[in-house]
C-alpha atoms as a PDB file:
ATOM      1  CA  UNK A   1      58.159  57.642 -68.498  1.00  0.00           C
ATOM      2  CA  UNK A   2      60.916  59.465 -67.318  1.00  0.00           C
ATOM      3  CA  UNK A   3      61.181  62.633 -64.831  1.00  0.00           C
ATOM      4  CA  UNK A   4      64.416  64.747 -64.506  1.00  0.00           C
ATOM      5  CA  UNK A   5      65.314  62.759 -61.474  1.00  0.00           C
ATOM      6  CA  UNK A   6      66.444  59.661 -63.230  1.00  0.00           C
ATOM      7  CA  UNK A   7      63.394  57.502 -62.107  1.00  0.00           C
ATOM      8  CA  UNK A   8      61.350  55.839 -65.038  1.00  0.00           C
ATOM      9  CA  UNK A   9      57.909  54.227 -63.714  1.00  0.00           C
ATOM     10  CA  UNK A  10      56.181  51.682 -65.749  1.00  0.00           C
ATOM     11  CA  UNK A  11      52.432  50.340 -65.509  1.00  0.00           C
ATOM     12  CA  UNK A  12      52.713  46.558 -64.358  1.00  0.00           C
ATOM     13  CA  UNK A  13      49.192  45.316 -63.669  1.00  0.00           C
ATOM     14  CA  UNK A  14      45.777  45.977 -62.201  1.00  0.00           C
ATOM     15  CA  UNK A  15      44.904  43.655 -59.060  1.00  0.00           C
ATOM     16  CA  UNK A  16      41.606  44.580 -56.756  1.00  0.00           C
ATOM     17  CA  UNK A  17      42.739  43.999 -52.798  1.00  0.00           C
ATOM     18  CA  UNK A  18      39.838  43.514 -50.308  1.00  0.00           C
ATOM     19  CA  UNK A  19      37.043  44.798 -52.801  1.00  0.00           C
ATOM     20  CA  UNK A  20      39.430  47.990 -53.628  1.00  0.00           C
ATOM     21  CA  UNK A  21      41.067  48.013 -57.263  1.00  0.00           C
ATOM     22  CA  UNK A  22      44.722  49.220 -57.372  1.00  0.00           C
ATOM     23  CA  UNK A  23      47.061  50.194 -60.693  1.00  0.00           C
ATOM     24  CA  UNK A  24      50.752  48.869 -59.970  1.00  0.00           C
ATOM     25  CA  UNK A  25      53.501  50.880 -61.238  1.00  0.00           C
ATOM     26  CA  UNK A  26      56.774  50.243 -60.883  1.00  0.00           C
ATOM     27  CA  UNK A  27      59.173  53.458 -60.284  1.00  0.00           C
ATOM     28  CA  UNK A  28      62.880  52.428 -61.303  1.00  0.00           C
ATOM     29  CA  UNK A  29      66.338  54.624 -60.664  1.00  0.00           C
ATOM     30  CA  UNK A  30      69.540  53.162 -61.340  1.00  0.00           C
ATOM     31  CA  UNK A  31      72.494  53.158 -58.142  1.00  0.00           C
ATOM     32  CA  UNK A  32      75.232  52.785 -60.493  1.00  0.00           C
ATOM     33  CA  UNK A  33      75.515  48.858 -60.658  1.00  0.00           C
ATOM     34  CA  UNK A  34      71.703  47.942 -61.049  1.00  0.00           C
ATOM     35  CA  UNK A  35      68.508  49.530 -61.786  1.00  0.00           C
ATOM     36  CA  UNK A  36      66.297  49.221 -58.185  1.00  0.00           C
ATOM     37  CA  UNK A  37      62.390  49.427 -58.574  1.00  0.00           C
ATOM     38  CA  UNK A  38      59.293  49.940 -55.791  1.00  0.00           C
ATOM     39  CA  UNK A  39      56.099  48.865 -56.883  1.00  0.00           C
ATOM     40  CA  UNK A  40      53.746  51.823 -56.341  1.00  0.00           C
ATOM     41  CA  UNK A  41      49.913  50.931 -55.301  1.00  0.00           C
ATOM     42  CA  UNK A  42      47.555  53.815 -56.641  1.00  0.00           C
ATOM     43  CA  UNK A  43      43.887  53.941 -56.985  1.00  0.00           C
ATOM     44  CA  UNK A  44      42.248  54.281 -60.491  1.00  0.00           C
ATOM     45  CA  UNK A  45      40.037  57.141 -60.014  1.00  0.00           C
ATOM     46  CA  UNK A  46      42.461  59.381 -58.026  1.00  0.00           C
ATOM     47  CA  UNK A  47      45.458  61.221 -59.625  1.00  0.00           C
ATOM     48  CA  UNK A  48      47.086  60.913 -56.518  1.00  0.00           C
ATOM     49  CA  UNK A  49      50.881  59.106 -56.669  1.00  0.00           C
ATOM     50  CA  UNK A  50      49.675  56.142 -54.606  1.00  0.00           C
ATOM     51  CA  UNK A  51      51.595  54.117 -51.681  1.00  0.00           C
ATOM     52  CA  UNK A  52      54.637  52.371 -52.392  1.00  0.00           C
ATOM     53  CA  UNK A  53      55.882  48.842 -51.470  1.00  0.00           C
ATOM     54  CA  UNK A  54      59.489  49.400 -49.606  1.00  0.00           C
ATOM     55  CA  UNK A  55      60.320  45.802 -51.401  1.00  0.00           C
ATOM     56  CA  UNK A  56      63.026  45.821 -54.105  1.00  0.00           C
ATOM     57  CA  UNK A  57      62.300  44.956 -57.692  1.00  0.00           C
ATOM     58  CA  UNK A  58      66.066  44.787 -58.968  1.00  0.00           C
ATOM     59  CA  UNK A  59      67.618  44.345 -62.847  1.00  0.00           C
ATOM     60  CA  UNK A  60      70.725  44.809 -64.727  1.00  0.00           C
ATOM     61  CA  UNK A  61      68.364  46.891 -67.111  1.00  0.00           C
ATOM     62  CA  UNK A  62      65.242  48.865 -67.032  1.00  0.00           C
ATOM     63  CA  UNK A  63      63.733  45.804 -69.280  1.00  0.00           C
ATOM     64  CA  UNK A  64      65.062  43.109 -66.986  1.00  0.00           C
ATOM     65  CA  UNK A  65      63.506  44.873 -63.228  1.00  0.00           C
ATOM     66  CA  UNK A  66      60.058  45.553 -65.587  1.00  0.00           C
ATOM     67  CA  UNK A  67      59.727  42.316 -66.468  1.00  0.00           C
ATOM     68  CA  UNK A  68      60.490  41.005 -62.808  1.00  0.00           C
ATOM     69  CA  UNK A  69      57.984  42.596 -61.787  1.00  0.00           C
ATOM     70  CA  UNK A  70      55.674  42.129 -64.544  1.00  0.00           C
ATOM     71  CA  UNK A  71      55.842  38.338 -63.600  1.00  0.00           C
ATOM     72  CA  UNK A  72      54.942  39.035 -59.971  1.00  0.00           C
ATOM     73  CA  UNK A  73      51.190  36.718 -59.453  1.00  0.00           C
ATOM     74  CA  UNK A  74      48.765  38.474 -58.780  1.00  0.00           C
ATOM     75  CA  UNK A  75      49.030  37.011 -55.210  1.00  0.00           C
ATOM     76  CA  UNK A  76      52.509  38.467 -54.926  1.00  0.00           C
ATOM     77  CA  UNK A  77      51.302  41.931 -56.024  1.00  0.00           C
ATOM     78  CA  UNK A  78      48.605  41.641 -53.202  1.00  0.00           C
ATOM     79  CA  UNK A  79      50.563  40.501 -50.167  1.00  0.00           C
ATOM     80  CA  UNK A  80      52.899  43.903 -51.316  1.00  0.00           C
ATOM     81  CA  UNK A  81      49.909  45.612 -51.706  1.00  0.00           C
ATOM     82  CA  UNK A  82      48.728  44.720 -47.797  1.00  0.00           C
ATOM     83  CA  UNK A  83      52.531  45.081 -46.724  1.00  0.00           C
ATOM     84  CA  UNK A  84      52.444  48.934 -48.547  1.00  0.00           C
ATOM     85  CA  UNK A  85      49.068  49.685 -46.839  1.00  0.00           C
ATOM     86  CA  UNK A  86      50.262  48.394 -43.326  1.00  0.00           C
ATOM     87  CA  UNK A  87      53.400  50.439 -43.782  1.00  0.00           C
ATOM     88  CA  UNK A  88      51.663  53.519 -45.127  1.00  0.00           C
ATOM     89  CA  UNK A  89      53.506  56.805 -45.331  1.00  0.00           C
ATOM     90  CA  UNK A  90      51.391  59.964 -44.990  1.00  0.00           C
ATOM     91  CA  UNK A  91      54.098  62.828 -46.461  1.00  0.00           C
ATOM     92  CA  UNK A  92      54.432  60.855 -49.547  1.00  0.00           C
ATOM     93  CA  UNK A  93      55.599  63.291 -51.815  1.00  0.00           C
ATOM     94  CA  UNK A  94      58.316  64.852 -48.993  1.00  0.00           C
ATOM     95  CA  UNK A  95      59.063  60.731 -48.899  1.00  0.00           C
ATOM     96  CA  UNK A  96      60.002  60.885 -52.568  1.00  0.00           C
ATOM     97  CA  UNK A  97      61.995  63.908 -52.454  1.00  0.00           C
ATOM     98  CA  UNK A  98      63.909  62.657 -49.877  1.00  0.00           C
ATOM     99  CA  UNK A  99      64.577  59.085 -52.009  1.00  0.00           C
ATOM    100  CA  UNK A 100      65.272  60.857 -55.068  1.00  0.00           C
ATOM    101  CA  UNK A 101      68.259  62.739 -53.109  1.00  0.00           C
ATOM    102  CA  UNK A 102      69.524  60.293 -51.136  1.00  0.00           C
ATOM    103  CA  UNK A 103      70.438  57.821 -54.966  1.00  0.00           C
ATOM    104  CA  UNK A 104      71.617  60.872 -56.057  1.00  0.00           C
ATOM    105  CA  UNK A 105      73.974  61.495 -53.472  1.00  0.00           C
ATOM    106  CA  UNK A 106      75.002  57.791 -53.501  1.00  0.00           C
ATOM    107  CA  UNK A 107      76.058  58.206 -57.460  1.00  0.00           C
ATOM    108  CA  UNK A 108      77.694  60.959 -56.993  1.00  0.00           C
ATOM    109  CA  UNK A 109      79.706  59.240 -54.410  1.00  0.00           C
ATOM    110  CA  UNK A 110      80.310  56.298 -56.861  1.00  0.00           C
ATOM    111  CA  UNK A 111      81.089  58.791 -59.113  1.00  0.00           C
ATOM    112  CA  UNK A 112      83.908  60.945 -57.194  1.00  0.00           C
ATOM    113  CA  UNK A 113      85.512  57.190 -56.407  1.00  0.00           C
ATOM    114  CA  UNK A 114      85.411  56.023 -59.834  1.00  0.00           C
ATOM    115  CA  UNK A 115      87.358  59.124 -60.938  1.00  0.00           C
ATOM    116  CA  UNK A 116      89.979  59.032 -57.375  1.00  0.00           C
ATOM    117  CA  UNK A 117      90.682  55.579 -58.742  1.00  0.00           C
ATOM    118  CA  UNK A 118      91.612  56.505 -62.399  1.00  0.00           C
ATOM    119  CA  UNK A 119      88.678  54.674 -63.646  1.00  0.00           C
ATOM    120  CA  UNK A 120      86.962  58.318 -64.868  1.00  0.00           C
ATOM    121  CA  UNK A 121      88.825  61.225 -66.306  1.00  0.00           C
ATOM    122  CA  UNK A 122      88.720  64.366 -63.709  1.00  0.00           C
ATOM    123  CA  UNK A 123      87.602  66.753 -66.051  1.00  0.00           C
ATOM    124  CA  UNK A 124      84.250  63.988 -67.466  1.00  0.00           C
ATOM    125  CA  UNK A 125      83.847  63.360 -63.634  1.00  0.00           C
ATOM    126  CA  UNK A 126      84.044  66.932 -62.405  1.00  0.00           C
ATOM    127  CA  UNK A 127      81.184  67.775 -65.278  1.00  0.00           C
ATOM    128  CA  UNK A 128      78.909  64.970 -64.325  1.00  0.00           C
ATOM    129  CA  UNK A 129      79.571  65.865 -60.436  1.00  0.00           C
ATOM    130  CA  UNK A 130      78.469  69.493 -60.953  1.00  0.00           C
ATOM    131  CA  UNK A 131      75.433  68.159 -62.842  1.00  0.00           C
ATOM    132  CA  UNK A 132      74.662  65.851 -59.915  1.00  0.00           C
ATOM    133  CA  UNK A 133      74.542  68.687 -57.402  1.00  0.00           C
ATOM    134  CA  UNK A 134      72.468  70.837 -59.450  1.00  0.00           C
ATOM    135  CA  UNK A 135      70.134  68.339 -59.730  1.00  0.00           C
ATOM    136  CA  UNK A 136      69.975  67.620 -55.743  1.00  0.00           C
ATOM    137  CA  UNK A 137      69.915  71.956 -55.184  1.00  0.00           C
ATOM    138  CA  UNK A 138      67.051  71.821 -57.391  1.00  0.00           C
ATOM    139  CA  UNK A 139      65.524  68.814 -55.609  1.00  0.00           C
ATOM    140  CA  UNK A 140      66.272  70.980 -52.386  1.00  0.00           C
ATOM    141  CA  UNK A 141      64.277  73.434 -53.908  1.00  0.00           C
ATOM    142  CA  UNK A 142      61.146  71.433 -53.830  1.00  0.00           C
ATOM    143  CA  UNK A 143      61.358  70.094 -50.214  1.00  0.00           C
ATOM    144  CA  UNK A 144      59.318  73.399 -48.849  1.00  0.00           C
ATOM    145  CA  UNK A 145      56.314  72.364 -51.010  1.00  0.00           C
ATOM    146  CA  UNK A 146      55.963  68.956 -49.888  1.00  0.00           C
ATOM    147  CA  UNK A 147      56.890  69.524 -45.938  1.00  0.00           C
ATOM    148  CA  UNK A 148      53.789  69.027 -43.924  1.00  0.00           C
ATOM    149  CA  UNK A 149      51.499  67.519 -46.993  1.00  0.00           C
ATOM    150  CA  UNK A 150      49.918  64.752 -45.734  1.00  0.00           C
ATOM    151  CA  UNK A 151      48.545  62.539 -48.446  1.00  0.00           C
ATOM    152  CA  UNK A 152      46.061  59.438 -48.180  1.00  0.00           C
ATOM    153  CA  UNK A 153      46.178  56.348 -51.186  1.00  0.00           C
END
């Protein structure tokens, strides 16, 4: 699945953690050299976004950080799962905003060297640079929404 952001997430397991079940996704943006993944810990019967592990999952492609963390044992998943929990955020959503910015800001940085090095024509670079800060004003946009939401997993 993918949202407007960039970020693809992708269903990786099931795994129960002291009597509690948790679905592990895996939400993957790309930086500009790799694809970099957090494994998100949500509960079943909730349609809230769950907690996320602030591990890396990394890959040259979305396939390659999937199946990274697809082969994750189950006792890996649950140690992340306990690390997550023990570093719980409570403005989740604000949390996610803020993320979503902060890669896009680092792209379009990687993007505005490319092209000062020659590596990008101006006018390609210049397009994809005013698409990059449209899509952080409208990110912008959202940050009243989420301020001050607290969320539980």
């Amino acid at each position: 699945m993918t949202s407007d952001s960039g970020v693809t997430q992708h269903a990786i397991s099931s795994i129960t953690v002291d009597g509690k079940e948790y679905k592990v996704a895996l939400r993957l943006a790309y930086d500009g050299v790799e694809y970099i993944g957090r494994l998100w810990f949500s509960d079943p019967s909730s349609d809230q976004m769950g907690i996320p592990d602030h591990g890396a999952v990394p890959g040259r492609t979305i396939a390659e950080a999937v199946e990274v963390a697809r082969k994750l044992t189950p006792q890996d998943l649950e140690r992340r799962c306990h690390r997550a929990l023990a570093d719980k955020r409570r403005y989740i959503r604000l949390r996610r905003a803020t993320e979503e910015i902060i890669t896009k800001i680092k792209y379009m940085n990687r993007v505005a060297v490319t092209m000062r090095h020659g590596m990008l024509d101006s006018e390609g670079a210049s397009q994809e640079l005013e698409l990059i800060q449209k899509q952080i004003e409208d990110i912008v946009k959202t940050l009243p929404f989420h301020a001050g939401i607290e969320e539980t997993a």
